[in-house]
PDB file of N, CA and C in Angstrom:
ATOM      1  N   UNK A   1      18.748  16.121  -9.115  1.00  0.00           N
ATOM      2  CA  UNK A   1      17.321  15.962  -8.938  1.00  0.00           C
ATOM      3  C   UNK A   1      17.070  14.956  -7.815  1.00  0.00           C
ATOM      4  N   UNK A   2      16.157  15.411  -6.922  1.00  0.00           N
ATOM      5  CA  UNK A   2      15.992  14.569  -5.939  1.00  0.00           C
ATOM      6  C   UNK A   2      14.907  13.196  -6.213  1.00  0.00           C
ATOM      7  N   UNK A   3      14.746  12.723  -5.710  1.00  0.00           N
ATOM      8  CA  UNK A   3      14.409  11.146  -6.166  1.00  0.00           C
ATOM      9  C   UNK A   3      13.107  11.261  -5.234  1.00  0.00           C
ATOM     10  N   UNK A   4      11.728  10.715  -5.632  1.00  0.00           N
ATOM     11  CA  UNK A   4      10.914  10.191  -4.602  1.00  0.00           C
ATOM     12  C   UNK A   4      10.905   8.854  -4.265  1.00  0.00           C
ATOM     13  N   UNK A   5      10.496   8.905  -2.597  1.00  0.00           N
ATOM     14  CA  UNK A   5      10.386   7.699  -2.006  1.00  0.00           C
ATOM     15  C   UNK A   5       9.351   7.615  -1.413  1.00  0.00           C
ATOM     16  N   UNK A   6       8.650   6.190  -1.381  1.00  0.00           N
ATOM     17  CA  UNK A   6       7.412   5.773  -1.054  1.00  0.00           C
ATOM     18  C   UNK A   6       7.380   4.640  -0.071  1.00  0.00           C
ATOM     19  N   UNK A   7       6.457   5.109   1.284  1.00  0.00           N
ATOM     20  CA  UNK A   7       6.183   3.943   2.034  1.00  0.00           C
ATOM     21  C   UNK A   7       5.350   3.224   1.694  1.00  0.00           C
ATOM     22  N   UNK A   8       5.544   1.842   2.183  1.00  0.00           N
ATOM     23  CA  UNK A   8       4.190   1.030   2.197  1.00  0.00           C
ATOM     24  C   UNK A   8       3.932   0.483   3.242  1.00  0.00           C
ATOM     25  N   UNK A   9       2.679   1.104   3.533  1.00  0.00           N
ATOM     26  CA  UNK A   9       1.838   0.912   5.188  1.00  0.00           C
ATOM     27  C   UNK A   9       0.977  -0.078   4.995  1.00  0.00           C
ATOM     28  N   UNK A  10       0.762  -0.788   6.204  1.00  0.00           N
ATOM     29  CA  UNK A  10      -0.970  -1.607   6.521  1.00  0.00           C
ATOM     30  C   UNK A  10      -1.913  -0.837   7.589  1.00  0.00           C
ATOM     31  N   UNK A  11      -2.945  -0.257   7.269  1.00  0.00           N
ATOM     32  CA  UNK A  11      -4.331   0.446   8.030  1.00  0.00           C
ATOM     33  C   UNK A  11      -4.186  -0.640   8.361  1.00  0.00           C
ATOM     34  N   UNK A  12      -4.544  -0.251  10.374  1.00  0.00           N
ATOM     35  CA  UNK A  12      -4.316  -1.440  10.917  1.00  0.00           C
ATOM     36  C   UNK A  12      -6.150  -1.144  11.378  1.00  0.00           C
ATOM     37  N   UNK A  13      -6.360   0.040  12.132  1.00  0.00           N
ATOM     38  CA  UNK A  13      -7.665   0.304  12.148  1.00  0.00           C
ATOM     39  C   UNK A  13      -7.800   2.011  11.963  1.00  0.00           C
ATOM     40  N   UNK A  14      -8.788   2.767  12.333  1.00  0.00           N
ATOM     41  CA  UNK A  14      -9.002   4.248  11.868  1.00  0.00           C
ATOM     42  C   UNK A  14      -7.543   4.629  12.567  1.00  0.00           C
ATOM     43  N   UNK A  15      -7.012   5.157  13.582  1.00  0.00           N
ATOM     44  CA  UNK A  15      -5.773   5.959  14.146  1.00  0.00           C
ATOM     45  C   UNK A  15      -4.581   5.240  13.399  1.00  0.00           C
ATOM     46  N   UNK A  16      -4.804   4.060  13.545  1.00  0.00           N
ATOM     47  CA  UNK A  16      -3.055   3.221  13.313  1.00  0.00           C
ATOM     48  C   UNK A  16      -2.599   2.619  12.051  1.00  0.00           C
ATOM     49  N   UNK A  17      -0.954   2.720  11.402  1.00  0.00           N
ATOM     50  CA  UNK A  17      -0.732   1.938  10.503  1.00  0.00           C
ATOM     51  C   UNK A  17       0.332   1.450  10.796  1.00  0.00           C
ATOM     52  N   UNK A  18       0.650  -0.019  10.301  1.00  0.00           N
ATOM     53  CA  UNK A  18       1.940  -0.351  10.403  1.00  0.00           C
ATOM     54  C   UNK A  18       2.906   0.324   9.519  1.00  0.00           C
ATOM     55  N   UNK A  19       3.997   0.564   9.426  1.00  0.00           N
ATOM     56  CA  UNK A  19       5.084   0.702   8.430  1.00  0.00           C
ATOM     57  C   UNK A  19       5.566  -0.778   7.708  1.00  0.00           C
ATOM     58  N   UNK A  20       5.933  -1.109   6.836  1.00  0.00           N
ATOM     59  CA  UNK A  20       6.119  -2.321   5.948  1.00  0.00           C
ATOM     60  C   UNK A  20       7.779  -1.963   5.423  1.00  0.00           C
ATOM     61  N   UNK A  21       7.832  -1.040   4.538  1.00  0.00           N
ATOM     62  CA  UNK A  21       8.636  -0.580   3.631  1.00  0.00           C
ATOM     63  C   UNK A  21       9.204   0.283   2.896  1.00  0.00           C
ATOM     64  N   UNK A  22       9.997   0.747   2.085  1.00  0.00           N
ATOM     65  CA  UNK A  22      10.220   1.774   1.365  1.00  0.00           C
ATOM     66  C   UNK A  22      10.464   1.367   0.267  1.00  0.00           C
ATOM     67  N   UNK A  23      10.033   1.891  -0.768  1.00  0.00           N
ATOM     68  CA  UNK A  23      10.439   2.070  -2.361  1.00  0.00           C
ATOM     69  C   UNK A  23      10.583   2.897  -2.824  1.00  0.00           C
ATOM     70  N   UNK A  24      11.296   3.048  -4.558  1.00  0.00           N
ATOM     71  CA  UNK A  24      11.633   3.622  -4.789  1.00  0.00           C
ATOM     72  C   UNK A  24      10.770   4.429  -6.238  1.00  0.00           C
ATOM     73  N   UNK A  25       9.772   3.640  -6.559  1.00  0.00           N
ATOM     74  CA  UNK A  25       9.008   4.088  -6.975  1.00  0.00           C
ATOM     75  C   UNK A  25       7.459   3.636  -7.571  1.00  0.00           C
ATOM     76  N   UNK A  26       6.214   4.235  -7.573  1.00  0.00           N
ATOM     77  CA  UNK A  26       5.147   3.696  -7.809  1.00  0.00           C
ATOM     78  C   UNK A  26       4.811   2.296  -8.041  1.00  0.00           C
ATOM     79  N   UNK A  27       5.565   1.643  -9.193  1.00  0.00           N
ATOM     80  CA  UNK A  27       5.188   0.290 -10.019  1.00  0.00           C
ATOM     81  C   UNK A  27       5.236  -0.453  -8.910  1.00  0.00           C
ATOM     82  N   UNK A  28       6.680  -0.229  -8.306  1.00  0.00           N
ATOM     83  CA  UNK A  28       7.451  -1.132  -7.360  1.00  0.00           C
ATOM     84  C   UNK A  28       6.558  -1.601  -6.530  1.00  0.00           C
ATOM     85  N   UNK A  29       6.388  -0.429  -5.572  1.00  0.00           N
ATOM     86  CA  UNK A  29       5.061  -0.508  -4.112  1.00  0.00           C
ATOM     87  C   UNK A  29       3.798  -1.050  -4.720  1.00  0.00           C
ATOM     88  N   UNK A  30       3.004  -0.642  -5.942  1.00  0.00           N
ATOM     89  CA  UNK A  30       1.800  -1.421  -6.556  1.00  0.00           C
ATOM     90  C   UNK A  30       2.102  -3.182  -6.140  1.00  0.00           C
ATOM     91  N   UNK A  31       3.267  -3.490  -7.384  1.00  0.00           N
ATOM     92  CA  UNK A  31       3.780  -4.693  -7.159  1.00  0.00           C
ATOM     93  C   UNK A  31       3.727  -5.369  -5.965  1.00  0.00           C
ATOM     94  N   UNK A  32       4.224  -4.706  -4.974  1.00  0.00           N
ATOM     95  CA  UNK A  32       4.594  -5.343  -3.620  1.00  0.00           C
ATOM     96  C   UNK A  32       3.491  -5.542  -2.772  1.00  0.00           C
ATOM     97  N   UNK A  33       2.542  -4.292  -3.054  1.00  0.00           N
ATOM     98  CA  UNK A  33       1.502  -4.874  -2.412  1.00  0.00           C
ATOM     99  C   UNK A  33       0.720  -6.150  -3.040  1.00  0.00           C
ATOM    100  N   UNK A  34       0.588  -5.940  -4.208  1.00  0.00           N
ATOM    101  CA  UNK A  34      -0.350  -7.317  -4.415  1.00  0.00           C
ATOM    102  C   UNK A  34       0.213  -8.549  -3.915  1.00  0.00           C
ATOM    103  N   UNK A  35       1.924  -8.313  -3.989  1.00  0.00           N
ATOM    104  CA  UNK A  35       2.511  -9.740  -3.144  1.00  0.00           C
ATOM    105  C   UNK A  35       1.581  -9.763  -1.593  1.00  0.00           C
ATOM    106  N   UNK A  36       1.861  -8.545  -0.682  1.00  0.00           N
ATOM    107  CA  UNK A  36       1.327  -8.585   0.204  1.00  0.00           C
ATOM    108  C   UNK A  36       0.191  -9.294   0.598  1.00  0.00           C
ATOM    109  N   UNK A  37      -0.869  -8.361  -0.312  1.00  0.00           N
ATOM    110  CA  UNK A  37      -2.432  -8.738  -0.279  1.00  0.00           C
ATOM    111  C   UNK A  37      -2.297 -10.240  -0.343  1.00  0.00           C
ATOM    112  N   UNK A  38      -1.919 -11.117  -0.949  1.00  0.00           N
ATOM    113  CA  UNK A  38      -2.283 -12.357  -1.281  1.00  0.00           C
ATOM    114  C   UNK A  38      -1.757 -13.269   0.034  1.00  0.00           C
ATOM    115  N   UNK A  39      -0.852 -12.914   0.731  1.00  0.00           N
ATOM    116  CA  UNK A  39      -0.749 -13.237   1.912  1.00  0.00           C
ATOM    117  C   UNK A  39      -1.636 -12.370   3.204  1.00  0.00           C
ATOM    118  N   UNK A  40      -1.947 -11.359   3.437  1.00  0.00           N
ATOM    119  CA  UNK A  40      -1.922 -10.556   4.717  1.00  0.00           C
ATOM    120  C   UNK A  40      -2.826  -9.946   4.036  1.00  0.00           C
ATOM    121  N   UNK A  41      -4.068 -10.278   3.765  1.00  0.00           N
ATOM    122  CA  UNK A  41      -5.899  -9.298   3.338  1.00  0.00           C
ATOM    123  C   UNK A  41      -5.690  -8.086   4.551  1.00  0.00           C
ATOM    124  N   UNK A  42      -6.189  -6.609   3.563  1.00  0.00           N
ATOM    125  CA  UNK A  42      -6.466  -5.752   4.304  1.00  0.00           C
ATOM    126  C   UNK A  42      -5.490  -4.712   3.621  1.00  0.00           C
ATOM    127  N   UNK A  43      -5.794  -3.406   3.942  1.00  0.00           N
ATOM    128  CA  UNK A  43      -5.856  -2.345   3.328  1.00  0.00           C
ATOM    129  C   UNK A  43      -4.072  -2.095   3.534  1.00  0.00           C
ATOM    130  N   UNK A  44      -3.682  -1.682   2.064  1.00  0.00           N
ATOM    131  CA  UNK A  44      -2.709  -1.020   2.603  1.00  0.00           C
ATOM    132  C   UNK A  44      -2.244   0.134   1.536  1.00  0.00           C
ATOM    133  N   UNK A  45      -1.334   1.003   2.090  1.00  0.00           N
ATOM    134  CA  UNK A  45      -1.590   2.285   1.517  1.00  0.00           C
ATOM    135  C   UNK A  45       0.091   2.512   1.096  1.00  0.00           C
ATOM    136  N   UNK A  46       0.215   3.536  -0.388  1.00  0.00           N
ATOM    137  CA  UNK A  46       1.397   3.806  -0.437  1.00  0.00           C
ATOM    138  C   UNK A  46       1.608   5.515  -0.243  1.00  0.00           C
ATOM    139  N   UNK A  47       2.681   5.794   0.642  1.00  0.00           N
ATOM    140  CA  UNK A  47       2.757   7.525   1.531  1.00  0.00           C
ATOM    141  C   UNK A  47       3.811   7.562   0.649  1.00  0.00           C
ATOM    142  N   UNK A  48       4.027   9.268  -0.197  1.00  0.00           N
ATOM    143  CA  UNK A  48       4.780   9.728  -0.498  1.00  0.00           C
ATOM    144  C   UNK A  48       6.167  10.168   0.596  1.00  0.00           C
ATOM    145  N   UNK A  49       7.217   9.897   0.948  1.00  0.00           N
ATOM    146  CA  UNK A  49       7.701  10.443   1.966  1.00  0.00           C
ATOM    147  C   UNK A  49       8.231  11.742   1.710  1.00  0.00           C
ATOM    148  N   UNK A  50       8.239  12.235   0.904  1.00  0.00           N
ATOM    149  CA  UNK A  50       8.443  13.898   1.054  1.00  0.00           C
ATOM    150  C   UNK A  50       7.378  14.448   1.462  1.00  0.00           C
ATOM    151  N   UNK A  51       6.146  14.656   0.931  1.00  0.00           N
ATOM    152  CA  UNK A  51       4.788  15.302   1.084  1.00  0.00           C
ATOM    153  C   UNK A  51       3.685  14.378   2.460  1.00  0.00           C
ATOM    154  N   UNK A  52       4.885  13.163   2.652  1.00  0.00           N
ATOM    155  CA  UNK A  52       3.187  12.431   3.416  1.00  0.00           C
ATOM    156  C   UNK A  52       2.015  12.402   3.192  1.00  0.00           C
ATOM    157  N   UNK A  53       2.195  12.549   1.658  1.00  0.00           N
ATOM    158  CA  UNK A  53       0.440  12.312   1.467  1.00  0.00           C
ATOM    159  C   UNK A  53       0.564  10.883   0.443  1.00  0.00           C
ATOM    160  N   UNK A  54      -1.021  10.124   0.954  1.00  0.00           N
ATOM    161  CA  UNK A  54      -1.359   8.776   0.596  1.00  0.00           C
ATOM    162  C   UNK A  54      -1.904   9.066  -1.073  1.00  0.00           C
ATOM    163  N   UNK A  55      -0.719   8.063  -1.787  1.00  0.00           N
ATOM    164  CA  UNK A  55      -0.616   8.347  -3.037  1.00  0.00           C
ATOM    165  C   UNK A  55      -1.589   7.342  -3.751  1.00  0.00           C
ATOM    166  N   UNK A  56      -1.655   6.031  -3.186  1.00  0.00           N
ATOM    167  CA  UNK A  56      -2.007   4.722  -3.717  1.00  0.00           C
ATOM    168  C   UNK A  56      -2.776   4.004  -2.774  1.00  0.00           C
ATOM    169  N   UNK A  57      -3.827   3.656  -2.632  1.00  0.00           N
ATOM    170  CA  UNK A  57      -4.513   2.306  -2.075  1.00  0.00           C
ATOM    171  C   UNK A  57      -4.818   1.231  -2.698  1.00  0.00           C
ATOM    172  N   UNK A  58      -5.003   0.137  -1.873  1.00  0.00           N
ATOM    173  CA  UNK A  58      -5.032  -1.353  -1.890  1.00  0.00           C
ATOM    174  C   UNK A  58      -5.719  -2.102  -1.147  1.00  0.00           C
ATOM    175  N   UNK A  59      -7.349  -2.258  -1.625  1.00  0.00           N
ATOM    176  CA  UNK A  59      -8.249  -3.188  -0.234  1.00  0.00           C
ATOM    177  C   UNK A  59      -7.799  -4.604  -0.712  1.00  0.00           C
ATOM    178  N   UNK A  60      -7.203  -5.128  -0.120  1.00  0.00           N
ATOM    179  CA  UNK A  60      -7.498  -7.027  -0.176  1.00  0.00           C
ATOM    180  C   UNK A  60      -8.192  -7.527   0.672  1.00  0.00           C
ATOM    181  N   UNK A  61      -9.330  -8.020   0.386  1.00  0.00           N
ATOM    182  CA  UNK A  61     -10.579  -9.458   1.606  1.00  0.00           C
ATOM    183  C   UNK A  61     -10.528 -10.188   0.943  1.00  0.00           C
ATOM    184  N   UNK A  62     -10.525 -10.986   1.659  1.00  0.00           N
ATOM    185  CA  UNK A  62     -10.770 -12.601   1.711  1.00  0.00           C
ATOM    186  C   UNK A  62     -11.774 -12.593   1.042  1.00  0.00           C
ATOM    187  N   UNK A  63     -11.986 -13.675  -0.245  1.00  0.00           N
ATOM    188  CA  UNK A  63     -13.313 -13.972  -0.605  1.00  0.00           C
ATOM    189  C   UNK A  63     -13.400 -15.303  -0.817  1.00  0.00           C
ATOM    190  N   UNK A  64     -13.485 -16.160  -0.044  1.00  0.00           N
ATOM    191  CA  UNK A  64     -13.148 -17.724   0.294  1.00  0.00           C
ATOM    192  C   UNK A  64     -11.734 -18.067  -0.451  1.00  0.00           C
ATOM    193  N   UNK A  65     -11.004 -17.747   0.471  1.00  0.00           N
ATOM    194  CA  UNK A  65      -9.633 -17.827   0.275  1.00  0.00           C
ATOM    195  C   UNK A  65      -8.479 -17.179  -0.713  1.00  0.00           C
ATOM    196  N   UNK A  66      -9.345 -16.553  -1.514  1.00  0.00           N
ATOM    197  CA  UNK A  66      -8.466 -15.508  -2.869  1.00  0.00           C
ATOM    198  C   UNK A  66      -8.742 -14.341  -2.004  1.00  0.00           C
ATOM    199  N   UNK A  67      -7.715 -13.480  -2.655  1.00  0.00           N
ATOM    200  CA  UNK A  67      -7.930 -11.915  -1.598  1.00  0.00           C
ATOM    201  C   UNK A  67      -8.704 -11.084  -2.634  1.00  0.00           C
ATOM    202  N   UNK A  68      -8.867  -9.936  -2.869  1.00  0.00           N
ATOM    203  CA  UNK A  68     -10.098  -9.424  -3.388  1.00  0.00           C
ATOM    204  C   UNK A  68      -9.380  -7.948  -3.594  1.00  0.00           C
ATOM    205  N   UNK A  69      -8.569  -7.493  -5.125  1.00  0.00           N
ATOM    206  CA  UNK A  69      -7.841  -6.423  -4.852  1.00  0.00           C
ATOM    207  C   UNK A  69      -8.240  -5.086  -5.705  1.00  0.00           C
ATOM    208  N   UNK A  70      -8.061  -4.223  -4.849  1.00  0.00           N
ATOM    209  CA  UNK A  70      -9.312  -3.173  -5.545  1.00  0.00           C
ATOM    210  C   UNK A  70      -8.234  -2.029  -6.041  1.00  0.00           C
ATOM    211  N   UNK A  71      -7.098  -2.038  -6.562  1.00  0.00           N
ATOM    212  CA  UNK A  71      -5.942  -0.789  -6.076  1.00  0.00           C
ATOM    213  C   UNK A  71      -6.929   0.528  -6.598  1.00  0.00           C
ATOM    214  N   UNK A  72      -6.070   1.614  -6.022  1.00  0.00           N
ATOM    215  CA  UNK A  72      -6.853   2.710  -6.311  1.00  0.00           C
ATOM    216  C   UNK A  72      -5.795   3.970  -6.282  1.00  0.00           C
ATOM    217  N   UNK A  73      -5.200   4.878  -7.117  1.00  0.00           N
ATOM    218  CA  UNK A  73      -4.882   5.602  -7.320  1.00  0.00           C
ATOM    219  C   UNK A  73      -5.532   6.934  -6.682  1.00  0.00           C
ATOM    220  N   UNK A  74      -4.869   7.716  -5.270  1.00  0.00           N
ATOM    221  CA  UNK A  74      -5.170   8.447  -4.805  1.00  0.00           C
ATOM    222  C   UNK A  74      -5.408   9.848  -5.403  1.00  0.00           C
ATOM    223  N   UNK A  75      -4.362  10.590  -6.398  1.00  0.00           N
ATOM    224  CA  UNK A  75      -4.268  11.375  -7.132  1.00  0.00           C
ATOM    225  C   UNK A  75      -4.324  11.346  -8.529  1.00  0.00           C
TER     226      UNK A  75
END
């Protein structure tokens, strides 16, 4: 059985994302982003890499200095 793997990107603006990472599954990338968010506010997304489609989002803003995390389950 083949295994899924998941990137974790930062929307940098509408065209562009950075690449961050790979995991190995859902919890993991959730997890990692909130590490993220709390350093580096701003959207970031988890891509299925078989299908390329955006499985998971994550807005973090600044809201006088705490980040502000909204996750959101794409599917």
């Amino acid at each position: 059985m083949k295994l899924h793997h998941y990137d974790i990107v930062r929307q940098e603006d509408n065209k562009s994302a950075t690449w961050l990472e790979a995991v190995s599954d859902l919890n993991t990338a959730e997890c990692r982003i909130q590490e993220l968010v709390s350093l580096w506010p701003g959207e970031f997304q988890v891509v299925d890499q078989q299908s390329h489609q955006i499985i998971a989002r994550v807005n973090g803003l600044p809201n006088h200095g705490e980040p502000v995390v909204d996750p959101q389950r794409v599917r």
